[in-house]
C-alpha atoms as a PDB file:
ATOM      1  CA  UNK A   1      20.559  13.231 -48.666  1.00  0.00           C
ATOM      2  CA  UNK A   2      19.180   9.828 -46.787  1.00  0.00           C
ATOM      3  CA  UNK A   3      20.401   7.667 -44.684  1.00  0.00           C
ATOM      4  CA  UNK A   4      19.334   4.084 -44.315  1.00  0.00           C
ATOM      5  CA  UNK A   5      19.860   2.668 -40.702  1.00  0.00           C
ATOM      6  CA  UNK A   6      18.372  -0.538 -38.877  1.00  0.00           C
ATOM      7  CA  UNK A   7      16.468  -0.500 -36.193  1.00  0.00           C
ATOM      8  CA  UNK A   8      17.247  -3.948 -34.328  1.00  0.00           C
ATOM      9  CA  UNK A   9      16.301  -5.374 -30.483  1.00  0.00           C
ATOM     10  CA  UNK A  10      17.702  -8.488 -29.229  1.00  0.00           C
ATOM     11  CA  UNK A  11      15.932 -10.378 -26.715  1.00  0.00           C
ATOM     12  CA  UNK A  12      17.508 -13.947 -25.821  1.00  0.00           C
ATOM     13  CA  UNK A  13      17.391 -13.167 -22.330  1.00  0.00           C
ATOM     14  CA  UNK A  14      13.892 -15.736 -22.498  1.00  0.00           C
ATOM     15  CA  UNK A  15      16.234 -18.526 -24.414  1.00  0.00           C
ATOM     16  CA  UNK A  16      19.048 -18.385 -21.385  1.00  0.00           C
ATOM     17  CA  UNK A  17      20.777 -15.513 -23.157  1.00  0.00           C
ATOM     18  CA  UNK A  18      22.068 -12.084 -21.966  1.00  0.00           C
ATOM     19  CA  UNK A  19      20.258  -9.843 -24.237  1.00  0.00           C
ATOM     20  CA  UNK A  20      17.616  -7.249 -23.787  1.00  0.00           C
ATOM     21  CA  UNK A  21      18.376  -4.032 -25.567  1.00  0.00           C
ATOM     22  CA  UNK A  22      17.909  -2.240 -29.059  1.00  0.00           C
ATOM     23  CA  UNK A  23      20.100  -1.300 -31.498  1.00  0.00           C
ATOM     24  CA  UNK A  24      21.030   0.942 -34.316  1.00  0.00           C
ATOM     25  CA  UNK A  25      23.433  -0.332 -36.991  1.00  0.00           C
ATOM     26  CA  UNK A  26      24.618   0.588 -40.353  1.00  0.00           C
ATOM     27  CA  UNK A  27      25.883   3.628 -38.887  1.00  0.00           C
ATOM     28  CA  UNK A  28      29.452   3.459 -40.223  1.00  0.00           C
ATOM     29  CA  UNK A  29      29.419   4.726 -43.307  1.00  0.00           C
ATOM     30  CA  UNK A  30      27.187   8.136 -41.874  1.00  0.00           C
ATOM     31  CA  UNK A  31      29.625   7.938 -38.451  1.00  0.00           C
ATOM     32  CA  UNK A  32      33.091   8.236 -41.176  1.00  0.00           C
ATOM     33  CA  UNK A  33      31.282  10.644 -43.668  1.00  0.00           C
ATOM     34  CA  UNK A  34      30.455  12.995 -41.047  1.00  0.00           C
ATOM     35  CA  UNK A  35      34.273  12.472 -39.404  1.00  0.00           C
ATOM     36  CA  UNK A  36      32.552  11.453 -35.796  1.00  0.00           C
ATOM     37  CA  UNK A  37      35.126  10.849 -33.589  1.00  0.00           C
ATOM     38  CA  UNK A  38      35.107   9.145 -29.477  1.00  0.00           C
ATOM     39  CA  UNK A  39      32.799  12.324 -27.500  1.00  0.00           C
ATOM     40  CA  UNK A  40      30.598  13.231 -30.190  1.00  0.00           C
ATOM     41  CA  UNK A  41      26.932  12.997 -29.942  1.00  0.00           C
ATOM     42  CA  UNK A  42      24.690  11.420 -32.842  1.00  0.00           C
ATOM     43  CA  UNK A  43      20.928  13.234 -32.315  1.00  0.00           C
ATOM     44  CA  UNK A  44      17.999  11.125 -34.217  1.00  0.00           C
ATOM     45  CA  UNK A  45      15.280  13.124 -34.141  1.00  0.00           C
ATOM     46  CA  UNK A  46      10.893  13.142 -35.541  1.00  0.00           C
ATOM     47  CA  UNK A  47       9.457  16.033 -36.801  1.00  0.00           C
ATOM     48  CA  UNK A  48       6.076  14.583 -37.323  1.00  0.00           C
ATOM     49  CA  UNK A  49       6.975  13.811 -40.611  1.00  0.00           C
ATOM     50  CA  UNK A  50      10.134  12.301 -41.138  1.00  0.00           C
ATOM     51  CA  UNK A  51      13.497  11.359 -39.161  1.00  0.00           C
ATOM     52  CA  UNK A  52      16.768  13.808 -39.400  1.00  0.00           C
ATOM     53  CA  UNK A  53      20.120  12.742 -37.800  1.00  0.00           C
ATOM     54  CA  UNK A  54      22.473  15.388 -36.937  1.00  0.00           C
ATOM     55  CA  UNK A  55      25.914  15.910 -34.882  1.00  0.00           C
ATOM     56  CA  UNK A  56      27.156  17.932 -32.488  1.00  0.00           C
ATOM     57  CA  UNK A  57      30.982  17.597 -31.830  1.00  0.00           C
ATOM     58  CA  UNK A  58      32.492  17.791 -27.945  1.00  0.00           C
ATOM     59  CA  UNK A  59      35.051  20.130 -29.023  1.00  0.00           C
ATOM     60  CA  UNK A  60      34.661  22.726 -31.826  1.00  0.00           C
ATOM     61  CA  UNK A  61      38.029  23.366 -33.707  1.00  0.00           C
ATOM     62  CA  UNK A  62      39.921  26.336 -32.585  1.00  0.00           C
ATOM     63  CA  UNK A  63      39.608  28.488 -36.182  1.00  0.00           C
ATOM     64  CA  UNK A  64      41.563  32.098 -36.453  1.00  0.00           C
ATOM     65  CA  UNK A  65      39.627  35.516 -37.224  1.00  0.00           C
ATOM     66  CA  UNK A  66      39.750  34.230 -40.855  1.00  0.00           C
ATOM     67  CA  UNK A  67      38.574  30.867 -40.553  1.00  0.00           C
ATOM     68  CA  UNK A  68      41.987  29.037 -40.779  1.00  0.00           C
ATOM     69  CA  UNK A  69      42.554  26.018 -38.695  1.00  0.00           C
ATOM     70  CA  UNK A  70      44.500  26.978 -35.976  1.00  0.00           C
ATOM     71  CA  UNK A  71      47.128  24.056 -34.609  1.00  0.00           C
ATOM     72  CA  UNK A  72      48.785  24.436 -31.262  1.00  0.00           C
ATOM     73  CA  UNK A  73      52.176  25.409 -31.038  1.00  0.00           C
ATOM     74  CA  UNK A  74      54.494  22.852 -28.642  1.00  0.00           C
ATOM     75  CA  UNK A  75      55.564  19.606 -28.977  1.00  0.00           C
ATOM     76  CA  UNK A  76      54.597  17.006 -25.682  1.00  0.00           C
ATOM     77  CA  UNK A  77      55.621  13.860 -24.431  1.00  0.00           C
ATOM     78  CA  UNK A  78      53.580  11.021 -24.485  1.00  0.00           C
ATOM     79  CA  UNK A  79      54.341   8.261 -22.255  1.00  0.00           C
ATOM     80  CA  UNK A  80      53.476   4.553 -24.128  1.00  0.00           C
END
């Protein structure tokens, strides 16, 4: 599949502004497909040829010896 994302960089730091940086956008619907969540890492990457994206999540999910979810057991309070 492909992915269409926009390359953009701001720059009104010349016209009194704040700006000077880059950004990526119309990540969202890629970011929610791939179930991204706060931690995970987004790698954009050149092979010479053409542009791959790819994940890597901070925490792998805890699967059994035959590849069932595995949930935690207890119950905790959360303070709000």
């Amino acid at each position: 599949s492909s992915w269409e994302f926009v390359f953009i960089y701001y720059n009104n730091k010349l016209f009194d502004g704040t700006r000077n940086e880059y950004r990526l956008t119309r990540m969202t619907k890629y970011i929610r497909l791939a179930g991204l969540v706060v931690g995970d890492e987004i790698i954009l990457s050149y092979d010479g040829n053409r542009y791959q994206i790819s994940h890597r999540r901070q925490r792998q999910a805890a699967l059994n010896e035959s590849g069932v979810l595995k949930l935690g057991s207890g119950w905790r309070v959360v303070q709000i």
